[in-house]
Protein backbone atom coordinates (compact mmCIF):
# COMPACT_ATOMS: atom_id res chain seq x y z
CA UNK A 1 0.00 0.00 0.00
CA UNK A 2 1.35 3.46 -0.73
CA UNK A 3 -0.12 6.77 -0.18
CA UNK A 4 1.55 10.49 0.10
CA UNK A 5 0.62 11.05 3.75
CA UNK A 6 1.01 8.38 6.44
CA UNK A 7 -1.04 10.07 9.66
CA UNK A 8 -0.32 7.72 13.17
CA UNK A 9 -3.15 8.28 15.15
CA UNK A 10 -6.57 9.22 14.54
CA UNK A 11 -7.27 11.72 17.52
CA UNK A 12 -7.99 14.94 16.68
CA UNK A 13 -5.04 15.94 15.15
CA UNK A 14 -4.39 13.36 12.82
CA UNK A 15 -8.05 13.62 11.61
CA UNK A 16 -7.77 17.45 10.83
CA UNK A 17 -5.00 16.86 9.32
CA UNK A 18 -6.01 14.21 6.84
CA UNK A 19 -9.24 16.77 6.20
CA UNK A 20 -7.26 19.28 5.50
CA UNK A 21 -4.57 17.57 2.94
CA UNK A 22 -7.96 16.23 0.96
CA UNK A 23 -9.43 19.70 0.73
CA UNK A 24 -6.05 20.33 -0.93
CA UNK A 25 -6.10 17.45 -3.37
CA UNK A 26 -3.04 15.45 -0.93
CA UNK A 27 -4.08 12.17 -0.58
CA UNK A 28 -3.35 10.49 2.78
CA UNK A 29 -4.39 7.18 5.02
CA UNK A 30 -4.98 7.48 8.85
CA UNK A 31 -3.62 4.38 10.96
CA UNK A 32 -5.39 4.08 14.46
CA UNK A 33 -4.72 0.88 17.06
CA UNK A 34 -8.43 1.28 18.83
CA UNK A 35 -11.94 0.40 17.07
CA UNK A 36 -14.49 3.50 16.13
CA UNK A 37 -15.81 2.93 19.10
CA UNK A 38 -13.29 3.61 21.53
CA UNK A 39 -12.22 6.76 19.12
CA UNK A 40 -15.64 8.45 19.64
CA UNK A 41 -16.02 8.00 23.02
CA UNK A 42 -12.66 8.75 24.71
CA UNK A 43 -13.51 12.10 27.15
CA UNK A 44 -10.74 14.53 26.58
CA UNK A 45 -10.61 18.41 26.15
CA UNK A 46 -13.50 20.56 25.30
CA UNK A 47 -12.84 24.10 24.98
CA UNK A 48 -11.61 25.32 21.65
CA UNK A 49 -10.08 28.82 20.85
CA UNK A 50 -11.54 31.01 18.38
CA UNK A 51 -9.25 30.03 15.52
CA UNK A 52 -9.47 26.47 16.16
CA UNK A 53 -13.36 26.98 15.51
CA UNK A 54 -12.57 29.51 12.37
CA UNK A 55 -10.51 26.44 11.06
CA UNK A 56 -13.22 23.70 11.76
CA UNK A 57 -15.66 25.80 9.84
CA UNK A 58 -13.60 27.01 7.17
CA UNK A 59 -12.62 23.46 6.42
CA UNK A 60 -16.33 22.39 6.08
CA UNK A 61 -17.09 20.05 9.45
CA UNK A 62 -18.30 22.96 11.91
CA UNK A 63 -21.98 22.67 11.07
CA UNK A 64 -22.85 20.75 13.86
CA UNK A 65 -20.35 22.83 16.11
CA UNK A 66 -22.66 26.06 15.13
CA UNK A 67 -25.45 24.29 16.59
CA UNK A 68 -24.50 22.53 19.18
CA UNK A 69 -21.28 24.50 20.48
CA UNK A 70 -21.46 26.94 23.49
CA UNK A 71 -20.21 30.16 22.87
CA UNK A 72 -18.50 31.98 25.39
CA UNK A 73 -17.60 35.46 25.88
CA UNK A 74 -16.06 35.47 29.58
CA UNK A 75 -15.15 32.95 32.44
CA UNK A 76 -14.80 33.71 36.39
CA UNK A 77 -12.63 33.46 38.69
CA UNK A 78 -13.59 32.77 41.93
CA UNK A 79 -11.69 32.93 44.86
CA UNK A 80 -12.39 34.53 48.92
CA UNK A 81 -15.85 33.71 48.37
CA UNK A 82 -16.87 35.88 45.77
CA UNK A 83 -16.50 35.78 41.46
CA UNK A 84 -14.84 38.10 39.35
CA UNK A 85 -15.61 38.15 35.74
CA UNK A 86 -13.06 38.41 32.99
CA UNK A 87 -14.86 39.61 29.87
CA UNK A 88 -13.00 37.56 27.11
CA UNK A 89 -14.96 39.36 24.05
CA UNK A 90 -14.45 42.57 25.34
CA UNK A 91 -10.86 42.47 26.33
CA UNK A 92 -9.57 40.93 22.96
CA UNK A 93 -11.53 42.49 19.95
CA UNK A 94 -14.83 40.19 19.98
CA UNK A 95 -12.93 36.93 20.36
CA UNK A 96 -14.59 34.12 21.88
CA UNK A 97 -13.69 30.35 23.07
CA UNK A 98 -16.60 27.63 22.52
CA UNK A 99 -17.43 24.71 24.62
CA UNK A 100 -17.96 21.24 22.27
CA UNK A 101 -15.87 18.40 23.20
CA UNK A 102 -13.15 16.77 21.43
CA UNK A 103 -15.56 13.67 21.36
CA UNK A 104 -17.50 15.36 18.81
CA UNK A 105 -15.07 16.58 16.74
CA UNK A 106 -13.83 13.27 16.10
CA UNK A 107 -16.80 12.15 15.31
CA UNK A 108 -17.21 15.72 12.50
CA UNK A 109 -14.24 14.66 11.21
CA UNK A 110 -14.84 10.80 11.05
CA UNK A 111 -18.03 11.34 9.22
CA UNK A 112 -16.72 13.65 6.84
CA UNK A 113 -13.80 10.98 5.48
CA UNK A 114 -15.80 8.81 3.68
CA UNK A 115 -17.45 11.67 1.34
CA UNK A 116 -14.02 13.37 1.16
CA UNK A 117 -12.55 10.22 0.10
CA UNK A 118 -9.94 9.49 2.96
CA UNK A 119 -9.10 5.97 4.41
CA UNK A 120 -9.03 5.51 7.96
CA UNK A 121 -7.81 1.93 9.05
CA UNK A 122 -9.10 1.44 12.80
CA UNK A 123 -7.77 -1.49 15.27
CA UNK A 124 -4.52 -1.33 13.04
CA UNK A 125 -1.17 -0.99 15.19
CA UNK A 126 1.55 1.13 14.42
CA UNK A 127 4.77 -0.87 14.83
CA UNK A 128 7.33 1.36 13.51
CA UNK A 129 8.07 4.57 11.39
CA UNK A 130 10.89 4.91 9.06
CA UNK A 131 11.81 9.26 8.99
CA UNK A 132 14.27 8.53 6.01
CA UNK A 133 12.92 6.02 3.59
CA UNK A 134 9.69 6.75 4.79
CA UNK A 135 7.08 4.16 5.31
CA UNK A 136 5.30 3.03 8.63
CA UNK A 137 5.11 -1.17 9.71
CA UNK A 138 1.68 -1.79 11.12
CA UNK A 139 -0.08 -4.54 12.22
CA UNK A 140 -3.63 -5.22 10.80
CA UNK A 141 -6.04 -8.12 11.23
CA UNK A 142 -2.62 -9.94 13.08
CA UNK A 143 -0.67 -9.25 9.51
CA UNK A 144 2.30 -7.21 9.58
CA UNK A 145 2.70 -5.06 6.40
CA UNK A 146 3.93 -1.55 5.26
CA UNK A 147 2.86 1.36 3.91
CA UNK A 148 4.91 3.44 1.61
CA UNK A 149 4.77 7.19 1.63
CA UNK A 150 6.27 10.33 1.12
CA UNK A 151 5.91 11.85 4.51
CA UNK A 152 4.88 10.52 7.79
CA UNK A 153 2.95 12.69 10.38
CA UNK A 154 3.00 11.68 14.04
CA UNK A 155 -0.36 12.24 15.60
CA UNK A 156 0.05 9.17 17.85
CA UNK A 157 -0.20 10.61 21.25
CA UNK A 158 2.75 10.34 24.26
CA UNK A 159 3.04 7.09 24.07
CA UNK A 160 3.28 6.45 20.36
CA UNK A 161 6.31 5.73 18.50
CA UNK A 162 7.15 8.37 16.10
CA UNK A 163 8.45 10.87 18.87
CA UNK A 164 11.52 8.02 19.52
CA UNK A 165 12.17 7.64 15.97
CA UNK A 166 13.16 11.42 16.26
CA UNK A 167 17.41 11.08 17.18
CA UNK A 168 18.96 12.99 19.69
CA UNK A 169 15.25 14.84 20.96
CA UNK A 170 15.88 17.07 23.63
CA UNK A 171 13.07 16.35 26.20
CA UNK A 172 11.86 18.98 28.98
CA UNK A 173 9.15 17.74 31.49
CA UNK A 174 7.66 19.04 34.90
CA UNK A 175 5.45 17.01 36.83
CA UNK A 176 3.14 19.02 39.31
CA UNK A 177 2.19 17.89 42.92
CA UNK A 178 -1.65 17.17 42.08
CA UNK A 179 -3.77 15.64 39.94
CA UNK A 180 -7.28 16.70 38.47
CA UNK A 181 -10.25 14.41 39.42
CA UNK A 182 -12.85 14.88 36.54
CA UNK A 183 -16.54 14.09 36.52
CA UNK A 184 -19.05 14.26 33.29
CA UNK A 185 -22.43 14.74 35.25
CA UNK A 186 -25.99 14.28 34.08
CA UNK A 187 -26.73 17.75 35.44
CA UNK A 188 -27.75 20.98 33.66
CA UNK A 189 -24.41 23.26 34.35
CA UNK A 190 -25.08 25.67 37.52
CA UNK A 191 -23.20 28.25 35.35
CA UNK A 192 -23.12 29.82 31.66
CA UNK A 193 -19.33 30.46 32.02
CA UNK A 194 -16.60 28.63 32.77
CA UNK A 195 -15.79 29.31 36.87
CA UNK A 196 -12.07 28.60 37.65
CA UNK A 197 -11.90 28.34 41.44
CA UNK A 198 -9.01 28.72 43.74
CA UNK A 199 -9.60 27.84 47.94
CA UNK A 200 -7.71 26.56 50.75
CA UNK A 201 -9.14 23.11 50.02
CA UNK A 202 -7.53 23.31 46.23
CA UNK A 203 -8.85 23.84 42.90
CA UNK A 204 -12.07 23.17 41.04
CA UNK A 205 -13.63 23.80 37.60
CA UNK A 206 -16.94 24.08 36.97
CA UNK A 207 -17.40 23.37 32.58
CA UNK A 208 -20.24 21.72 30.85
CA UNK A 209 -20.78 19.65 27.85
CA UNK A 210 -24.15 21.23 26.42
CA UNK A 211 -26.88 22.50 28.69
CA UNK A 212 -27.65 19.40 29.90
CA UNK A 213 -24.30 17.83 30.71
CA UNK A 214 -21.62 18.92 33.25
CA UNK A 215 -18.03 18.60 33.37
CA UNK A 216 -16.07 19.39 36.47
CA UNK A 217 -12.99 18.97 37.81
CA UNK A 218 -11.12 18.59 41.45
CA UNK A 219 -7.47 19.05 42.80
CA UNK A 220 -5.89 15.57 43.97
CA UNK A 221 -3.21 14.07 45.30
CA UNK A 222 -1.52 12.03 42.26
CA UNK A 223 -1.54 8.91 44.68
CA UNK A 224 -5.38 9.32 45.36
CA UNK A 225 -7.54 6.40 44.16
CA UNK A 226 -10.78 7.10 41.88
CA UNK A 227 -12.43 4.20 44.08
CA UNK A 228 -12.11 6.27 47.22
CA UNK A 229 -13.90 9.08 45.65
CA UNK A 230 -17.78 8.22 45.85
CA UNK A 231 -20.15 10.32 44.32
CA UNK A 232 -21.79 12.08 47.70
CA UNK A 233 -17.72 12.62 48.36
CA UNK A 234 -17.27 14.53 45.46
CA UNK A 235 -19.77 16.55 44.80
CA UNK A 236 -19.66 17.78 49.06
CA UNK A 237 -15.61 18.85 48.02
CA UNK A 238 -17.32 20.59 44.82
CA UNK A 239 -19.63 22.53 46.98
CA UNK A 240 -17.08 24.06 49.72
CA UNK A 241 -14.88 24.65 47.10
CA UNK A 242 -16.76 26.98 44.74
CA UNK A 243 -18.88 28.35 47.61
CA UNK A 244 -19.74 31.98 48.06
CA UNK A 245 -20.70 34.89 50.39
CA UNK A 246 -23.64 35.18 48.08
CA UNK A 247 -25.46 31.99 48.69
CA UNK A 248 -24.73 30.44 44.62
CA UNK A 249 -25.89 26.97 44.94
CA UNK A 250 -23.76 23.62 43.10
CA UNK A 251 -26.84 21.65 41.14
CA UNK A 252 -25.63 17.61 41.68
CA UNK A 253 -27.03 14.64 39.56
CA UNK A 254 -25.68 11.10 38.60
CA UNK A 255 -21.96 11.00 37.70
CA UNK A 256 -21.50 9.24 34.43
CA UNK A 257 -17.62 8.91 34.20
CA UNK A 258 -15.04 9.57 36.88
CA UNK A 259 -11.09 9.53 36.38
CA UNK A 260 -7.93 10.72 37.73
CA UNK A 261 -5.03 12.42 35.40
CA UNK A 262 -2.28 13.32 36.46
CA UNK A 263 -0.48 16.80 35.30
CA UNK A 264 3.14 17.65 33.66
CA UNK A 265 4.65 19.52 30.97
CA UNK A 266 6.32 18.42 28.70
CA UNK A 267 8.22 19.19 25.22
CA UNK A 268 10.11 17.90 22.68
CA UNK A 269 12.79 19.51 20.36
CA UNK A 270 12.59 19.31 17.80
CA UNK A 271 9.15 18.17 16.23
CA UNK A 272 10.65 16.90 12.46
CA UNK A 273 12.99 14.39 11.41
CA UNK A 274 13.64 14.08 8.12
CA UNK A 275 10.72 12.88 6.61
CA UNK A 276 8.86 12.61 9.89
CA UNK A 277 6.86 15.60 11.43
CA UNK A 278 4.80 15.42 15.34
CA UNK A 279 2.24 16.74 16.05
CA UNK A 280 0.06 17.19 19.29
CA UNK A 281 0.86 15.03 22.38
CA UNK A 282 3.51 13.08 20.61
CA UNK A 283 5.89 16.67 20.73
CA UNK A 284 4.07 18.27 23.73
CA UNK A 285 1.50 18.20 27.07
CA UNK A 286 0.32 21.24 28.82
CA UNK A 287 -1.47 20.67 31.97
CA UNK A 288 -5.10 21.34 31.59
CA UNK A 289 -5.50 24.14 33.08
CA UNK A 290 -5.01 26.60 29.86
CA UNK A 291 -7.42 24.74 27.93
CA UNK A 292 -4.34 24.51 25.73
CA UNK A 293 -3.56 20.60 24.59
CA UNK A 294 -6.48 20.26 21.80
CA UNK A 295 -5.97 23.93 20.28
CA UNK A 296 -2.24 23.48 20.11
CA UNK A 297 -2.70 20.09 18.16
CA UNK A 298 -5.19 21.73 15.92
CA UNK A 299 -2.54 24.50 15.52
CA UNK A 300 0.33 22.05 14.70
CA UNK A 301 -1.44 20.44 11.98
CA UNK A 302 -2.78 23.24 10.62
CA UNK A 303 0.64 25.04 9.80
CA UNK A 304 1.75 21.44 8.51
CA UNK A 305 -0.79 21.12 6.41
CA UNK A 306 0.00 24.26 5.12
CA UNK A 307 3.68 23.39 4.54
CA UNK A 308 2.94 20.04 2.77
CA UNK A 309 0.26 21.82 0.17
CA UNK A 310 3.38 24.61 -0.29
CA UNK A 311 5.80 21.60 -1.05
CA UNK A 312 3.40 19.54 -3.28
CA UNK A 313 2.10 22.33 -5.40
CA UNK A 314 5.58 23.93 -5.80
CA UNK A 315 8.34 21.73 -4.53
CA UNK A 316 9.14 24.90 -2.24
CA UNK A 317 10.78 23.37 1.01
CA UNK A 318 10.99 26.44 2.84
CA UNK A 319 7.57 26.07 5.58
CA UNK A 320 8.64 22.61 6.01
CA UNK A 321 11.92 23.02 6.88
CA UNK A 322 10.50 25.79 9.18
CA UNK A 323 8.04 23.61 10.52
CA UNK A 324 9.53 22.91 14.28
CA UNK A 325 10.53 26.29 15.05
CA UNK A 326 7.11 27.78 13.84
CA UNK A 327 4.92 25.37 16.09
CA UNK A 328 7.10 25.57 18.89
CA UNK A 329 6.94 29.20 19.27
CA UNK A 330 3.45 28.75 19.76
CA UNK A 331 4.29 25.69 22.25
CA UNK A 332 6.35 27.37 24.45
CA UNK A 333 3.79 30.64 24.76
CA UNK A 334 1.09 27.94 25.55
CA UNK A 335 2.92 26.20 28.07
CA UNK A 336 4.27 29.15 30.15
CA UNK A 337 0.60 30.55 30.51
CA UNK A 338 -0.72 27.36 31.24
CA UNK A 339 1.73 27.02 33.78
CA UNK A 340 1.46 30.25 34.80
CA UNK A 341 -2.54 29.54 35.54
CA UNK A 342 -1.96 25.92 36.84
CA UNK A 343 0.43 27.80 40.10
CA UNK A 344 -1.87 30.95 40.29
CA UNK A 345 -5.23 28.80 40.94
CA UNK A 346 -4.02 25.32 42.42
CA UNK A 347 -2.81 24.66 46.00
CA UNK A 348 0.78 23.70 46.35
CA UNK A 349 0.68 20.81 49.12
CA UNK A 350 3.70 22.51 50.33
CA UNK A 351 2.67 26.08 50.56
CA UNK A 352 2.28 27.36 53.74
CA UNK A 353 -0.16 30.71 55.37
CA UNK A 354 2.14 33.24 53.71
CA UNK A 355 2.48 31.12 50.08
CA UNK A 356 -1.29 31.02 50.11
CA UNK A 357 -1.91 34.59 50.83
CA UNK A 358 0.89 35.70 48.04
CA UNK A 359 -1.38 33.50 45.91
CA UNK A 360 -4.82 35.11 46.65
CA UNK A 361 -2.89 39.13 46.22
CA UNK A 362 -1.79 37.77 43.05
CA UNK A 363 -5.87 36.66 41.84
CA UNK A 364 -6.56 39.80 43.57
CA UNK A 365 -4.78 42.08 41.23
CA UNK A 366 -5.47 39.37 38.22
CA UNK A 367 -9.25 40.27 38.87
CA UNK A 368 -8.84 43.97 39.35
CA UNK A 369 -6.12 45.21 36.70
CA UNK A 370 -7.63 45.25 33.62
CA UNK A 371 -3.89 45.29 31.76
CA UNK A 372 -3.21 41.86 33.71
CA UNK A 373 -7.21 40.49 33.27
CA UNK A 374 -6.36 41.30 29.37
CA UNK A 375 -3.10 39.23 29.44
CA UNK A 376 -5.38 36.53 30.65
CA UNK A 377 -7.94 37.16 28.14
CA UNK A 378 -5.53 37.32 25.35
CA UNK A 379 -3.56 34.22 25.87
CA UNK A 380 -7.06 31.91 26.93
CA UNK A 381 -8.68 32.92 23.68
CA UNK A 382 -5.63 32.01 21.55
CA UNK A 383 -3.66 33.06 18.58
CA UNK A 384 -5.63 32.94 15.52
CA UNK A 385 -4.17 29.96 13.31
CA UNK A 386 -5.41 30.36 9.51
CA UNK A 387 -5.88 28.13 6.64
């Protein structure tokens, strides 16, 4: 088998990227180790930038996003008992960030292959990646065969194996003290914005899923155990931690799905070898508390999709041998604010009474500067990636 595009993984990344190479006329196969099933189910991020929903409609698969999204125009944070507003829109031009999980963009993007053309090989195993002759081994219906291609794009995740066919990667990583403990609940959402929460009992995020689905989130200890987290457990921590002066009230339901992730950053320089290009997890993780991971993905494959249809139409080499340095600009400005916002809203477990009141002056003046509330602003909506 032989195509121009070899994609590993068929997450959102590697999708959108094999969307985007059709629409240019680049043909390209997708190789995924789970079934459809487990593709369009798997709970990860849900809040997309403003240019990552420009691209998704531009490219033709946002109809259902239009409908079904939730567009937001501000979040709070909420801290001492008491919310403070940053107005997104207002701060940045108009620019908003929409709620609509990455569940449902898979499944955009998985429906769209089949009138686009595309082949997407499910339960097939990625054994290997060659960045110099290039051509990736796979396993298929227990047969081991390759496929020939001109370029191979690693969409695979963390734990794939294109990022250690990359020699000599330089790798940076910081774990952080805590994990999140995340919840989809069948609950209307007691909010209409997103309510980032910082006590003395640790984090929370309030989110949703549509207005009938909720998504929150806790501060853990990595160690902690999903099983010792029963549903009357969490959703008591949930209410003392985003309680007010005011009276606002946490609505509870059934939990659907609970899980514990732990959080780290992590990078890896430099994103191409040769013939091979990452993208997504398989270069870089942000912890989750810039909303970051999914719209840097979406960015990645965006400005490679770009430099493939500038090298196919033209044999110009230029934006791919630029590709690295270009996406990790954007890599490193995403992982310093969403470190910056992971330490100004999460409890260090070794911070003591004068760490945590350094931490509430610092919300304080976050909430009442408008320059800082703007830096905020600016860097949660996102650069604007293009087609």
């Amino acid at each position: 088998m032989r195509t121009q595009v070899a994609i590993a993984g068929a997450g959102p990344a590697g999708l959108l990227l094999s969307h985007l190479l059709r629409l240019r006329g680049i043909d390209s196969v997708v190789l995924e180790s789970r079934d459809r099933a487990y593709v369009e189910r798997r709970q990860r991020a849900g809040m997309l930038e403003q240019g990552t929903v420009d691209v998704l409609r531009g490219s033709g698969v946002g109809e259902r996003l239009d409908r079904e999204g939730l567009t937001h125009h501000g979040l709070e944070l909420r801290f001492g008992g008491a919310g403070h507003r940053i107005p997104l829109s207002e701060l940045t031009g108009g620019r908003t960030v929409t709620i609509y999980a990455q569940t449902e963009i898979v499944k955009d993007l998985i429906a769209a292959r089949p009138a686009a053309g595309g082949e997407i090989h499910f339960e097939t195993e990625v054994l290997s990646v060659d960045p110099s002759a290039p051509s990736v081994t796979y396993r298929r219906d227990g047969r081991v065969e390759t496929l020939e291609c001109d370029v191979i794009a690693g969409c695979d995740g963390f734990h794939g194996v294109c990022r250690p066919a990359v020699p000599d990667t330089r790798l940076h990583e910081r774990e952080f003290p805590f994990a999140w403990l995340g919840i989809l609940a069948d609950v209307p959402p007691s909010t209409d914005e997103l309510i980032y929460a910082y006590s003395e009992r640790g984090f929370a995020l309030h989110s949703l899923r549509s207005p009938k689905i909720s998504r929150l989130y806790l501060q853990v200890d990595p160690a902690e155990d999903v099983a010792a987290w029963p549903d009357e457990r969490i959703w008591s921590e949930l209410r003392a931690r985003f309680a007010t002066d005011d009276g606002w009230e946490l609505r509870d339901g059934p939990i659907l799905e609970k899980s514990i992730t732990p959080m780290r950053s992590f990078v890896a320089e430099p994103m191409r070898h040769d013939r091979l290009f990452l993208a997504g997890d398989a270069a870089h993780i942000v912890p989750p508390t810039g909303a970051k991971g999914l719209n840097l993905a979406i960015s990645d494959v965006i400005v490679l999709a770009e430099a493939l249809g500038a090298w196919y139409d033209s044999g110009t080499t230029e934006l791919l041998d630029a590709y690295s340095d270009t996406c990790l600009r954007r890599v490193w400005r995403a992982e310093h604010f969403s470190y910056w916002m992971t330490t100004l809203l999460h409890k260090d477990p070794r911070q003591d009474a004068f760490g945590h009141r350094l931490q509430l002056s610092h919300l304080e003046y976050v909430a009442a500067s408008k320059a800082a509330a703007t830096t905020l602003a600016e860097n949660y909506v996102g650069a604007a990636p293009t087609l």
